[in-house]
PDB file of N, CA and C in Angstrom:
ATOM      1  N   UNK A   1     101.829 110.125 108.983  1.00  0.00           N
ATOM      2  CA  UNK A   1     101.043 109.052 108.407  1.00  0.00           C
ATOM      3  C   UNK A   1     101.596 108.670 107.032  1.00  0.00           C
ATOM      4  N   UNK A   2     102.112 109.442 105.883  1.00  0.00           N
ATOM      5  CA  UNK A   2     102.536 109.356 105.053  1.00  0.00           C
ATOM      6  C   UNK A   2     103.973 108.658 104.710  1.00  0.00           C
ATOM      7  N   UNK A   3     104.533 108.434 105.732  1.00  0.00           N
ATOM      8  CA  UNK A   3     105.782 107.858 105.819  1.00  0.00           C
ATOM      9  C   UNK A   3     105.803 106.153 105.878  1.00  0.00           C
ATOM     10  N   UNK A   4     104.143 106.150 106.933  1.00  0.00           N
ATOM     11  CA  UNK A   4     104.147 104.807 107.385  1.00  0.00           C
ATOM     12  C   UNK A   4     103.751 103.497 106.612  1.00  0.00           C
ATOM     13  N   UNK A   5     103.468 104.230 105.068  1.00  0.00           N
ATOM     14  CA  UNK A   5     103.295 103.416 104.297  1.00  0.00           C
ATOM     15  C   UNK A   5     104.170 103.505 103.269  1.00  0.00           C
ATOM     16  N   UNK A   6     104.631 102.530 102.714  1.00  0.00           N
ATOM     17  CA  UNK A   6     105.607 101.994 101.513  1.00  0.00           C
ATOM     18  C   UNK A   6     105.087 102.134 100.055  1.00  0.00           C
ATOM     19  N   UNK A   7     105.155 103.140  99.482  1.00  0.00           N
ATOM     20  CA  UNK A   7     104.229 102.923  97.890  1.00  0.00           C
ATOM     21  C   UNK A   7     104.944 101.653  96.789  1.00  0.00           C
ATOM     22  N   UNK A   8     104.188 101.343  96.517  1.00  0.00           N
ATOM     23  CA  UNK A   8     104.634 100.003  95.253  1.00  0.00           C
ATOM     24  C   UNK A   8     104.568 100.912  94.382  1.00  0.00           C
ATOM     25  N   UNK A   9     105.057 101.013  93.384  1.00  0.00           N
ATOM     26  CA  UNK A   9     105.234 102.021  91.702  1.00  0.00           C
ATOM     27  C   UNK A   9     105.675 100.807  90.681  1.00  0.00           C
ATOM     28  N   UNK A  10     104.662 101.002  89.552  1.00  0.00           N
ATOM     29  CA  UNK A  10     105.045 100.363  88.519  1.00  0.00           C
ATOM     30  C   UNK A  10     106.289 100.848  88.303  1.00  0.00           C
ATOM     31  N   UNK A  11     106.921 100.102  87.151  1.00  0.00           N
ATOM     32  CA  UNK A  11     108.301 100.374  86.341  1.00  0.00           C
ATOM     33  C   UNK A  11     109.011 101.704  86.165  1.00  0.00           C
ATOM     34  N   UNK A  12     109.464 102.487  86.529  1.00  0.00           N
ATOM     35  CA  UNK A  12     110.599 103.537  85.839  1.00  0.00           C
ATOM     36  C   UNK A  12     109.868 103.801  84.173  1.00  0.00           C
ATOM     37  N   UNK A  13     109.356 104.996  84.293  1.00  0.00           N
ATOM     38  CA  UNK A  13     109.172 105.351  82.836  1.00  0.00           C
ATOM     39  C   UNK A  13     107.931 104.958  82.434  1.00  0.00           C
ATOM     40  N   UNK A  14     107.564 104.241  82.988  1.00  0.00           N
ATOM     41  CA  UNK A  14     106.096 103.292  82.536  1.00  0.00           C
ATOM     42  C   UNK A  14     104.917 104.766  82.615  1.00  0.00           C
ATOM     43  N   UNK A  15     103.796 104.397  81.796  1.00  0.00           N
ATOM     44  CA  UNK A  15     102.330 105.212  81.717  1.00  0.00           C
ATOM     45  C   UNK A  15     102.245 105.116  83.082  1.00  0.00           C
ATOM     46  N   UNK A  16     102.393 104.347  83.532  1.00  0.00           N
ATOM     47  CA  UNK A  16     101.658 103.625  84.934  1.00  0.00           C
ATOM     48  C   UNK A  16     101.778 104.904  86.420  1.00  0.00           C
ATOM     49  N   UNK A  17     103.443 104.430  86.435  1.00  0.00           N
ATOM     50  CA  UNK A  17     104.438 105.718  87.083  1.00  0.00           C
ATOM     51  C   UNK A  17     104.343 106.988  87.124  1.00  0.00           C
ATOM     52  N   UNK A  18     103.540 107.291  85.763  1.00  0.00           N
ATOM     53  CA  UNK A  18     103.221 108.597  85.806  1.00  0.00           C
ATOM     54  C   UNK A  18     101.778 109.002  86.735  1.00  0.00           C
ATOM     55  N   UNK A  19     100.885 107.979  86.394  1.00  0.00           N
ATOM     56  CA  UNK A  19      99.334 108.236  87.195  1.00  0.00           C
ATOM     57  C   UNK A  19      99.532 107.867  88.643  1.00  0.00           C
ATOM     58  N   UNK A  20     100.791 106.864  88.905  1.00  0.00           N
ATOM     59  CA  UNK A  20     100.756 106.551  90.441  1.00  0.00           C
ATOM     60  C   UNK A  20     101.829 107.920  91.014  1.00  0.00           C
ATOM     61  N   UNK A  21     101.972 108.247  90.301  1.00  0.00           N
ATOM     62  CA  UNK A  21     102.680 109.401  91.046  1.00  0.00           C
ATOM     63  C   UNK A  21     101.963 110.904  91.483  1.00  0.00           C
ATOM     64  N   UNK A  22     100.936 111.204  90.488  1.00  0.00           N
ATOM     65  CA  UNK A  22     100.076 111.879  90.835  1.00  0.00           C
ATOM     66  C   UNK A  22      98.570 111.682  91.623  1.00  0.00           C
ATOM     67  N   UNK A  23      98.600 110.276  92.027  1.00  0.00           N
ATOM     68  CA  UNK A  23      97.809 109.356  92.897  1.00  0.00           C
ATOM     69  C   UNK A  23      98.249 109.560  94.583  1.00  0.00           C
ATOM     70  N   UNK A  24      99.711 110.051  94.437  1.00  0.00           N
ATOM     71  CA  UNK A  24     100.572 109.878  95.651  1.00  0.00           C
ATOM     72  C   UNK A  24     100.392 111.259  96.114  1.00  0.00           C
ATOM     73  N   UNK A  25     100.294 111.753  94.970  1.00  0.00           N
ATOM     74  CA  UNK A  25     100.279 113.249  95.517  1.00  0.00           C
ATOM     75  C   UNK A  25      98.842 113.821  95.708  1.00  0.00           C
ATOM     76  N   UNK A  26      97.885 113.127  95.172  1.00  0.00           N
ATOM     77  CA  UNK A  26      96.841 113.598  95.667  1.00  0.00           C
ATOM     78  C   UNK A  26      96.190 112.472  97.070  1.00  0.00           C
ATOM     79  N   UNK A  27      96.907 111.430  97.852  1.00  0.00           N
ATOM     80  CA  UNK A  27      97.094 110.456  98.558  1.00  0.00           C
ATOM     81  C   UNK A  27      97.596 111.917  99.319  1.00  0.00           C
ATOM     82  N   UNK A  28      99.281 112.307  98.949  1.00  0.00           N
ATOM     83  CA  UNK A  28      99.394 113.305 100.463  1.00  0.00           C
ATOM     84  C   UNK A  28      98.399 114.613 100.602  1.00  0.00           C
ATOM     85  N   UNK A  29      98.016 114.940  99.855  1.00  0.00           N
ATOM     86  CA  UNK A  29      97.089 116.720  99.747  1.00  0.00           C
ATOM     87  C   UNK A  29      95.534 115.838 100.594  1.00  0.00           C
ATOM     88  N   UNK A  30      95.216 114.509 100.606  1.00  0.00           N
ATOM     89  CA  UNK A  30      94.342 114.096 101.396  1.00  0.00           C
ATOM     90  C   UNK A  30      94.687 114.259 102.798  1.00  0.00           C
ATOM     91  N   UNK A  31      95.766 113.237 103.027  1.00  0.00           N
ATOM     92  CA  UNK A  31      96.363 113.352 104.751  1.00  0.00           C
ATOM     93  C   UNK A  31      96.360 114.437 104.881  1.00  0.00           C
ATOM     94  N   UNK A  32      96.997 115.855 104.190  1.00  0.00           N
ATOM     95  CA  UNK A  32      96.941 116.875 104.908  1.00  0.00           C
ATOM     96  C   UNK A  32      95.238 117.560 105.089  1.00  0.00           C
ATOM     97  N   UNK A  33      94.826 117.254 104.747  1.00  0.00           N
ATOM     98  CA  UNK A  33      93.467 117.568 104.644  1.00  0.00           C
ATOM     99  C   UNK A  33      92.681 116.912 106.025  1.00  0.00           C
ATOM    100  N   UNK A  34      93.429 115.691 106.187  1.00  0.00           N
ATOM    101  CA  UNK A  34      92.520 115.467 107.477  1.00  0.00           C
ATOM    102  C   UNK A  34      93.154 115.516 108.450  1.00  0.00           C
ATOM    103  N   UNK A  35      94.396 115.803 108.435  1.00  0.00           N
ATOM    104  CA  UNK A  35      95.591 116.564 109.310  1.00  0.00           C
ATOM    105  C   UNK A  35      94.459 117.875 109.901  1.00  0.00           C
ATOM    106  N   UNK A  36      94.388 118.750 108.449  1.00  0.00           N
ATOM    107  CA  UNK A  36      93.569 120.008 109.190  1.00  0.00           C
ATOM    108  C   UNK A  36      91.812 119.963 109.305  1.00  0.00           C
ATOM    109  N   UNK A  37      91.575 118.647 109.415  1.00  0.00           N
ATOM    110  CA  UNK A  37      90.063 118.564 109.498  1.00  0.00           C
ATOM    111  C   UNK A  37      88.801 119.244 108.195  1.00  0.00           C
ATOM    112  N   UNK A  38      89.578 118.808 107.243  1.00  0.00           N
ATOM    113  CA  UNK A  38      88.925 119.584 106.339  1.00  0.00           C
ATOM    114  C   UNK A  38      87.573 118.404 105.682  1.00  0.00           C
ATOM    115  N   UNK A  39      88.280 117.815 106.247  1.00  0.00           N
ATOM    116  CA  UNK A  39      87.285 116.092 105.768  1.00  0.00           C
ATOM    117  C   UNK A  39      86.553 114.806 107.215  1.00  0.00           C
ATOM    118  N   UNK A  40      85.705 114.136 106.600  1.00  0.00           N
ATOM    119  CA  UNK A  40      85.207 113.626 107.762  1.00  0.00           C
ATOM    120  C   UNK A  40      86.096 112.997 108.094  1.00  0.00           C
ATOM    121  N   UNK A  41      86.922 112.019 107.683  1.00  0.00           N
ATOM    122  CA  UNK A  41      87.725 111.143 107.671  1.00  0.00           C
ATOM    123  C   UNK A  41      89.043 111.915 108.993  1.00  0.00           C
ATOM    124  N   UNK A  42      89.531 110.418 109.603  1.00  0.00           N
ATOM    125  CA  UNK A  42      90.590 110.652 110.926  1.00  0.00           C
ATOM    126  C   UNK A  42      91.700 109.798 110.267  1.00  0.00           C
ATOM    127  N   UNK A  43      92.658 109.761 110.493  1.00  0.00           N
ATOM    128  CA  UNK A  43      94.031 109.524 110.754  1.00  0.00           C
ATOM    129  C   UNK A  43      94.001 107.657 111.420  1.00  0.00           C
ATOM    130  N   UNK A  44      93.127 107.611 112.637  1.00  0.00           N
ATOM    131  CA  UNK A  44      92.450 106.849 113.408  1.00  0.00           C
ATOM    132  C   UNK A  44      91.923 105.511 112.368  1.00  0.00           C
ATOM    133  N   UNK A  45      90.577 106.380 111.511  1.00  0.00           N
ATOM    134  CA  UNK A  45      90.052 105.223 110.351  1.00  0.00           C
ATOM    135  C   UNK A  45      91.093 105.579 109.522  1.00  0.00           C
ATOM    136  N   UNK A  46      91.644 106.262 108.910  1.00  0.00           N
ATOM    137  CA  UNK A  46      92.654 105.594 107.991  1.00  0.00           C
ATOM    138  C   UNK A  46      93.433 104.587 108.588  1.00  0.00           C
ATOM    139  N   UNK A  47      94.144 104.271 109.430  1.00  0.00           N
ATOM    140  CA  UNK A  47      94.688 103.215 109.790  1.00  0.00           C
ATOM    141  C   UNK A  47      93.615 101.693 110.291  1.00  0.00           C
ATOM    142  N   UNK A  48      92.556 101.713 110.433  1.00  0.00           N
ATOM    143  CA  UNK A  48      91.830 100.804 110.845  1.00  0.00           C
ATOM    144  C   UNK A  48      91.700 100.212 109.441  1.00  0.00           C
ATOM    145  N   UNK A  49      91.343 101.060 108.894  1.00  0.00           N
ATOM    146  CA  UNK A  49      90.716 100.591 107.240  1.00  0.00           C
ATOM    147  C   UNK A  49      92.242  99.968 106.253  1.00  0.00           C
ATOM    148  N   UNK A  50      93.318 100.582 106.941  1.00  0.00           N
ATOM    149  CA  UNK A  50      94.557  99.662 105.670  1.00  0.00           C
ATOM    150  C   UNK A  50      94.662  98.322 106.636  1.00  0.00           C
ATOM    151  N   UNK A  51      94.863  98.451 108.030  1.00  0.00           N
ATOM    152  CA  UNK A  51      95.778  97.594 109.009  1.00  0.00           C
ATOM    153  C   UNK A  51      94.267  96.927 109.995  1.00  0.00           C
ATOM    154  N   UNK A  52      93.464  97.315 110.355  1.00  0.00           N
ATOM    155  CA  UNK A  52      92.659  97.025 111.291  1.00  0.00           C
ATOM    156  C   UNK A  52      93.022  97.131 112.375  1.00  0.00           C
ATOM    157  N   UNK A  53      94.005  97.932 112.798  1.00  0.00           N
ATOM    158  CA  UNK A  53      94.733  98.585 114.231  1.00  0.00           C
ATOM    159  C   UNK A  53      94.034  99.656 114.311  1.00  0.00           C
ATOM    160  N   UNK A  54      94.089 100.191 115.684  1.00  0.00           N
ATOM    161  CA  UNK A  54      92.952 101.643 115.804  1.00  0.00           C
ATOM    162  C   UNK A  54      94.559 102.624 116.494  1.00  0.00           C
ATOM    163  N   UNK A  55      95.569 102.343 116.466  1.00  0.00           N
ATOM    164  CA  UNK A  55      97.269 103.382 116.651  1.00  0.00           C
ATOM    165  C   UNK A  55      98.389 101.937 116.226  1.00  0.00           C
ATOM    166  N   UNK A  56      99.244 102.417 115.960  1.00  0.00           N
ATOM    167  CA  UNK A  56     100.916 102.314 115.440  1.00  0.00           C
ATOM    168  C   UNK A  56     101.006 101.166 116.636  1.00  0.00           C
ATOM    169  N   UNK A  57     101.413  99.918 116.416  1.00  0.00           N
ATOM    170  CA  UNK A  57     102.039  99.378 117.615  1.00  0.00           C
ATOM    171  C   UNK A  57     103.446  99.963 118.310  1.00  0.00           C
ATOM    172  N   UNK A  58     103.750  99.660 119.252  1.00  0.00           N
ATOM    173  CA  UNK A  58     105.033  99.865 119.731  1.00  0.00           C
ATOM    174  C   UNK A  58     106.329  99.143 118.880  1.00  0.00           C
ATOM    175  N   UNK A  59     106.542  98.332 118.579  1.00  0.00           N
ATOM    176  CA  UNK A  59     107.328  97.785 117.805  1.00  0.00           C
ATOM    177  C   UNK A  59     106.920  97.705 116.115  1.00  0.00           C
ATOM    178  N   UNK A  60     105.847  98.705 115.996  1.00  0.00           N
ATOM    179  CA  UNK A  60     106.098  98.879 114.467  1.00  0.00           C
ATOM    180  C   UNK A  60     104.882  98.146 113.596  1.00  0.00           C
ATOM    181  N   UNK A  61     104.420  97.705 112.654  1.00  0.00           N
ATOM    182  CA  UNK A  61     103.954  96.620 111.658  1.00  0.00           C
ATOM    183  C   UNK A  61     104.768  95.805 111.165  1.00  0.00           C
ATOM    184  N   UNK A  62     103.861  94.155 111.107  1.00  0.00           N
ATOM    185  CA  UNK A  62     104.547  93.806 110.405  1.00  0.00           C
ATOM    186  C   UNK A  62     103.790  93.122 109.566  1.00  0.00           C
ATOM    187  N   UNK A  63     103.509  93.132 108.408  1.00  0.00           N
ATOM    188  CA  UNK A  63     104.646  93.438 107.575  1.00  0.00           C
ATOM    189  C   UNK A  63     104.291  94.779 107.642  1.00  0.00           C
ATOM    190  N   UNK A  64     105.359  95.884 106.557  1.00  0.00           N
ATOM    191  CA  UNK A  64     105.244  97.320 106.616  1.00  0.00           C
ATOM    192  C   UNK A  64     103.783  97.989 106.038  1.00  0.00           C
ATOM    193  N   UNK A  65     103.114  98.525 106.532  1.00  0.00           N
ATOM    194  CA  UNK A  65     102.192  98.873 105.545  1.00  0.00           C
ATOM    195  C   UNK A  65     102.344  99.455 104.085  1.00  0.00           C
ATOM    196  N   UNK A  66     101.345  99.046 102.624  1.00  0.00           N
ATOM    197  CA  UNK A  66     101.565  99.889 101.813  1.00  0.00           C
ATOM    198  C   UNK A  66     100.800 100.210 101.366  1.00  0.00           C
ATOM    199  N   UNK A  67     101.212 100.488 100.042  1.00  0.00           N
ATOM    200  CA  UNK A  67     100.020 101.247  98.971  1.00  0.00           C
ATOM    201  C   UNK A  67     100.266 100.696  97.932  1.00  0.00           C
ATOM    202  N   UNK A  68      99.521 100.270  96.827  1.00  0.00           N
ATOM    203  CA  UNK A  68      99.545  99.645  95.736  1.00  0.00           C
ATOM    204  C   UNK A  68      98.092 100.380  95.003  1.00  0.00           C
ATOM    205  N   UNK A  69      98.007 100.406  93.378  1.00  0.00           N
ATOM    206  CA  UNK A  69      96.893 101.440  92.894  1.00  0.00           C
ATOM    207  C   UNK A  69      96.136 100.427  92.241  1.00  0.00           C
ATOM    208  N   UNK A  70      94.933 100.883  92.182  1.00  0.00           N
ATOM    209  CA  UNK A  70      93.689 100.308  91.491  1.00  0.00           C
ATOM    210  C   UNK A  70      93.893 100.941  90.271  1.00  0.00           C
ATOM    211  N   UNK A  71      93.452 100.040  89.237  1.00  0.00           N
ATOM    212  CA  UNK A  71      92.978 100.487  87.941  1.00  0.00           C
ATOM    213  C   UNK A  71      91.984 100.326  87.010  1.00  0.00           C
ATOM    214  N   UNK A  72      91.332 100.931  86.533  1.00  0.00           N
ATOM    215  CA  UNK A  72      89.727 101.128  86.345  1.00  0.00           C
ATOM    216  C   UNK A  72      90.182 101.442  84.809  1.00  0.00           C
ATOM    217  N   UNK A  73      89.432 101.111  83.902  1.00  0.00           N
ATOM    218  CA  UNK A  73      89.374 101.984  82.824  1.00  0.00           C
ATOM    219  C   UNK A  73      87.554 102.302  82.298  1.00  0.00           C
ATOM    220  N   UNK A  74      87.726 103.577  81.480  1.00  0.00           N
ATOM    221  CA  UNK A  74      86.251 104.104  81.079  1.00  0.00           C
ATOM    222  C   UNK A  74      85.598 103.867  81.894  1.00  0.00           C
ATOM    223  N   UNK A  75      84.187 104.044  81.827  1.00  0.00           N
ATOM    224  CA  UNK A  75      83.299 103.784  82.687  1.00  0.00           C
ATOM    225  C   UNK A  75      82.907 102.487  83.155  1.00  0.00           C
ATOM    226  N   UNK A  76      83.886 101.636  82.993  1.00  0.00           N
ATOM    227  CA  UNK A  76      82.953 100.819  83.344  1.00  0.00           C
ATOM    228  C   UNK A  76      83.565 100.415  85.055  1.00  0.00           C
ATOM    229  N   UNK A  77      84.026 101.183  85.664  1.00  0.00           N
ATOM    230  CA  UNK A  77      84.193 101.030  87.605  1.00  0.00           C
ATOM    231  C   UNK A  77      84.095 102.701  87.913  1.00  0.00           C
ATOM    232  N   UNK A  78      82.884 103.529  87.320  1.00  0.00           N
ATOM    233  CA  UNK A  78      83.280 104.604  88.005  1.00  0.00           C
ATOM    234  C   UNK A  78      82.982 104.834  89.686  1.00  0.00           C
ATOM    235  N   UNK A  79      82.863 103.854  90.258  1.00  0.00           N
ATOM    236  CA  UNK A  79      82.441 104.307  91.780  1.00  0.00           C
ATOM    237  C   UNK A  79      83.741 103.491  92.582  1.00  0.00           C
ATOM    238  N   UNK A  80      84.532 103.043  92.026  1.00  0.00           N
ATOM    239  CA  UNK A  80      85.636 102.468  92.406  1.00  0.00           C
ATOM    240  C   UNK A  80      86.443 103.146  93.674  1.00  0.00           C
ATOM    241  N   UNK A  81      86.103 101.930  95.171  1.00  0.00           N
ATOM    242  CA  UNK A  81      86.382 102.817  95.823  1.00  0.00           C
ATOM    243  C   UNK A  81      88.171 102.252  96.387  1.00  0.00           C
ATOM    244  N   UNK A  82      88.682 102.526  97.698  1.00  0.00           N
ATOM    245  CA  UNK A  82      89.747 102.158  97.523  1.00  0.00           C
ATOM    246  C   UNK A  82      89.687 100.842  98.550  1.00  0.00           C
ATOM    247  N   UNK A  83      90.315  99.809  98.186  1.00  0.00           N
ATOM    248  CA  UNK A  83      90.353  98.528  99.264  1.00  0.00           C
ATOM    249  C   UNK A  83      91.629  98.057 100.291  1.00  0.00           C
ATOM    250  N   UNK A  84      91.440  97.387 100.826  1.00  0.00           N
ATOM    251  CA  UNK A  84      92.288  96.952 101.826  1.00  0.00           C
ATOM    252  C   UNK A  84      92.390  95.915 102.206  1.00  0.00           C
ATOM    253  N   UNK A  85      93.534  95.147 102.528  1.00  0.00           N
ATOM    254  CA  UNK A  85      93.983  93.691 103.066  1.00  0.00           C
ATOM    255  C   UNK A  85      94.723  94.163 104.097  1.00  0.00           C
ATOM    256  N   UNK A  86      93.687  93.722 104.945  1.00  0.00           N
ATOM    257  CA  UNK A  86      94.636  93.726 106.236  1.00  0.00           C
ATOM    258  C   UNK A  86      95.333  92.894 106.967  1.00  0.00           C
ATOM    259  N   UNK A  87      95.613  91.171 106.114  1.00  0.00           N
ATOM    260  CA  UNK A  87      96.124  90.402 106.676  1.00  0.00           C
ATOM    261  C   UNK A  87      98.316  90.923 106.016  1.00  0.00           C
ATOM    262  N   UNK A  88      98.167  91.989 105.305  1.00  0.00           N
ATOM    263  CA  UNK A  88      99.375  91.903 104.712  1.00  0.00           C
ATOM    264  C   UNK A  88      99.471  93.737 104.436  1.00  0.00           C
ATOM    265  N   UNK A  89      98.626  94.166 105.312  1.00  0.00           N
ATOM    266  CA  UNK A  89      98.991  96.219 106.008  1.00  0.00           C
ATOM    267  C   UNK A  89      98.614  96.861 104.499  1.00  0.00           C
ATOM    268  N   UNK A  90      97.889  96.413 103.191  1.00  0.00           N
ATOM    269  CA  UNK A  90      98.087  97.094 102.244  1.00  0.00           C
ATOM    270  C   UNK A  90      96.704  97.797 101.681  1.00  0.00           C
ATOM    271  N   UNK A  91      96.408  98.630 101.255  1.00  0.00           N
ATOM    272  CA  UNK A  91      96.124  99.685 100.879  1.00  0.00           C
ATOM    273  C   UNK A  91      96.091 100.103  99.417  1.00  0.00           C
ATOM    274  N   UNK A  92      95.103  99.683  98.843  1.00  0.00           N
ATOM    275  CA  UNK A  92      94.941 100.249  97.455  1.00  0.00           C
ATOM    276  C   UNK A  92      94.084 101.544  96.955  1.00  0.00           C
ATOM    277  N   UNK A  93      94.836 101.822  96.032  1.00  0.00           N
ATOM    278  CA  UNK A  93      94.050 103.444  96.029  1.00  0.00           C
ATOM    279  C   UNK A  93      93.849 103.574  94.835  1.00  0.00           C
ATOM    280  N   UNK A  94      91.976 103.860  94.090  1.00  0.00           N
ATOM    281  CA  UNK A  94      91.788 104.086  92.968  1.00  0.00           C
ATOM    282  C   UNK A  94      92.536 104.839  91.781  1.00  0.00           C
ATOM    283  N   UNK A  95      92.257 105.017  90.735  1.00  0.00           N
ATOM    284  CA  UNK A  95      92.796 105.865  89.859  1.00  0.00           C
ATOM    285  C   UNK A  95      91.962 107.148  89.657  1.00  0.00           C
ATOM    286  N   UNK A  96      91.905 108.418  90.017  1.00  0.00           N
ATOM    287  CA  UNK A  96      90.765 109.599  89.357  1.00  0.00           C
ATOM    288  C   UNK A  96      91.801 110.671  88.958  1.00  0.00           C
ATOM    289  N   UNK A  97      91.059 111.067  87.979  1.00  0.00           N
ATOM    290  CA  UNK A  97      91.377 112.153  86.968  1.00  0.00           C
ATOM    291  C   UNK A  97      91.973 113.698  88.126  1.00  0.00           C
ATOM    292  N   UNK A  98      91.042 113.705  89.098  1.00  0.00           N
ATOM    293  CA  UNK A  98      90.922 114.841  89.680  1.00  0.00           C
ATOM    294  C   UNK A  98      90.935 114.626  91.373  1.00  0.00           C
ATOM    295  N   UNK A  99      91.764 115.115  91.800  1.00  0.00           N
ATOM    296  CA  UNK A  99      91.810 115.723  93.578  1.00  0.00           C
ATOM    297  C   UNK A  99      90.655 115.072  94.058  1.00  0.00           C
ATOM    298  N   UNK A 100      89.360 115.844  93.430  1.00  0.00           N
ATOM    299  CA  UNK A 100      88.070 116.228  93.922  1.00  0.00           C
ATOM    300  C   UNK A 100      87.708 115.137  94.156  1.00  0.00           C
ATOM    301  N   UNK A 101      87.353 114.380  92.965  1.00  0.00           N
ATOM    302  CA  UNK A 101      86.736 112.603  92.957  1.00  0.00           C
ATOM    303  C   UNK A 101      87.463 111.709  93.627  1.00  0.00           C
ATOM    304  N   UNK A 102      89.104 112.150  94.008  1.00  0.00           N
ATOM    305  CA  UNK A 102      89.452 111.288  95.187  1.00  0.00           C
ATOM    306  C   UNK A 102      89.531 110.888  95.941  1.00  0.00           C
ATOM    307  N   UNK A 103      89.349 112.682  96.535  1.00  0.00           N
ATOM    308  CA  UNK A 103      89.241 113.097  98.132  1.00  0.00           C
ATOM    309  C   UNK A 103      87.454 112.531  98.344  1.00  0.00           C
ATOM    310  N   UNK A 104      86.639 112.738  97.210  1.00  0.00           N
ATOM    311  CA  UNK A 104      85.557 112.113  97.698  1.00  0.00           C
ATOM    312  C   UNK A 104      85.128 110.645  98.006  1.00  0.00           C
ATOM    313  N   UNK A 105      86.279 109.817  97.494  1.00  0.00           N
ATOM    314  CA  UNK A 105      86.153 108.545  97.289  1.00  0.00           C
ATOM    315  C   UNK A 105      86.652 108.588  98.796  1.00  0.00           C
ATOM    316  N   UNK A 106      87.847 108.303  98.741  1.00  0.00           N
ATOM    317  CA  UNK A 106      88.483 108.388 100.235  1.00  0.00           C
ATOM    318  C   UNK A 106      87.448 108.235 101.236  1.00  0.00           C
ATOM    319  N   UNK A 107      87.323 109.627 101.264  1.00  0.00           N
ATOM    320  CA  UNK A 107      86.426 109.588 102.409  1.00  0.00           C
ATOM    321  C   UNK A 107      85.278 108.697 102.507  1.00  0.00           C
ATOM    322  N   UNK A 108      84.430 108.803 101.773  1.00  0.00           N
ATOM    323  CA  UNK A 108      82.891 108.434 101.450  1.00  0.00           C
ATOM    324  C   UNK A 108      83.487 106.082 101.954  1.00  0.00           C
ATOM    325  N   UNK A 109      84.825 105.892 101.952  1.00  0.00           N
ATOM    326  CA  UNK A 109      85.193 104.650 102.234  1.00  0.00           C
ATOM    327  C   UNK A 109      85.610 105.068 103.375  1.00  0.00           C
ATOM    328  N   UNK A 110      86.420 105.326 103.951  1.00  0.00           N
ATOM    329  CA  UNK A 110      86.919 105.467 105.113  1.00  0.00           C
ATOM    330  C   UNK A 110      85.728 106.059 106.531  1.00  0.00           C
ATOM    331  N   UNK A 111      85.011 106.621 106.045  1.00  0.00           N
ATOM    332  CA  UNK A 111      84.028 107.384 106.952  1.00  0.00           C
ATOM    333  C   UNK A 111      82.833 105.543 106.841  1.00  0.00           C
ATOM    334  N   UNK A 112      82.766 105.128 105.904  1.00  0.00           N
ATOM    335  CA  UNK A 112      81.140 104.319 106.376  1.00  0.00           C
ATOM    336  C   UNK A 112      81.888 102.947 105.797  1.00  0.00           C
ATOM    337  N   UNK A 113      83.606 102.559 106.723  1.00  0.00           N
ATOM    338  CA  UNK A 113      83.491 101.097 107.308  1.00  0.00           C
ATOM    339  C   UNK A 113      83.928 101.370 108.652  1.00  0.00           C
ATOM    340  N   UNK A 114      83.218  99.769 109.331  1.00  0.00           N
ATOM    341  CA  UNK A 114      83.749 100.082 110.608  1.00  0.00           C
ATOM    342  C   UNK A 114      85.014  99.206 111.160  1.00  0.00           C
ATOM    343  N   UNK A 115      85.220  98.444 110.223  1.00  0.00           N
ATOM    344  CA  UNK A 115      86.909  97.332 110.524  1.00  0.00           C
ATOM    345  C   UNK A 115      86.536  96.677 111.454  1.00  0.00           C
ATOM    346  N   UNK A 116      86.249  94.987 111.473  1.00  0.00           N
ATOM    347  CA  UNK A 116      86.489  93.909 112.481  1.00  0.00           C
ATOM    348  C   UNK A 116      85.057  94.628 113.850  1.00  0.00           C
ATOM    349  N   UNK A 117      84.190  95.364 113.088  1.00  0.00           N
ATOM    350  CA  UNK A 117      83.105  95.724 113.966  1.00  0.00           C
ATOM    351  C   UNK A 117      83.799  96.409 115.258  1.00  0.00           C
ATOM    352  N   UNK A 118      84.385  97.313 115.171  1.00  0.00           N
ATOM    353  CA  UNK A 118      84.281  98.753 115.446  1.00  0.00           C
ATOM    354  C   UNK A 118      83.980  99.404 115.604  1.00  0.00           C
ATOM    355  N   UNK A 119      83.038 100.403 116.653  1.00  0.00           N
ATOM    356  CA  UNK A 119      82.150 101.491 116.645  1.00  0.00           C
ATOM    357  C   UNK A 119      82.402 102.640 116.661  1.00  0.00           C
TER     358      UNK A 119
END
């Protein structure tokens, strides 16, 4: 799952680069997490919720799916969850301090939409 999306990264060197990089890494310590069922969240709704596909077509996406990051500052978006355009496969993923508040965001979005009414 982690492959099938393309990360956008601010600039080389940038503040930015540094938080999207530890965004990515707490992005993969999620997949593996619902790799081993540690979370409500499937593999299944993660892809419904970036793409509105329920599996991988045979010939691929197009365009490629990605990831691009949300940015929040202080309090004023703390429930900031992560969004999606699915006319263009992409995938935005909040900014949190910690694993914990991510993996809870994640989920707590991915578990209660249902994409294009979905059951």
């Amino acid at each position: 799952m982690d492959d099938l999306f393309k990360v956008h990264f601010s600039c080389e060197g940038s503040n930015k680069k540094t938080v999207e990089l530890s965004i990515v890494a707490f992005w993969r310590d999620f997949l593996l997490d619902v790799e081993e069922k540690e979370t409500s969240t499937t593999t299944e709704g993660i892809l419904i919720f970036a793409t509105g596909a329920d599996c991988i077509p045979p010939c691929g996406f197009f365009p490629e799916p990605s990831i691009e990051f949300l940015y929040h500052y202080g309090a004023a978006h703390p429930g900031l969850l992560p969004v999606s355009n699915t006319c263009i496969n992409c995938l935005r993923l909040p900014i949190y301090p910690t694993y914990k508040e991510f993996k809870a965001k994640m989920d707590f979005a991915f578990c209660n939409t249902q994409g294009f009414a979905k059951e």
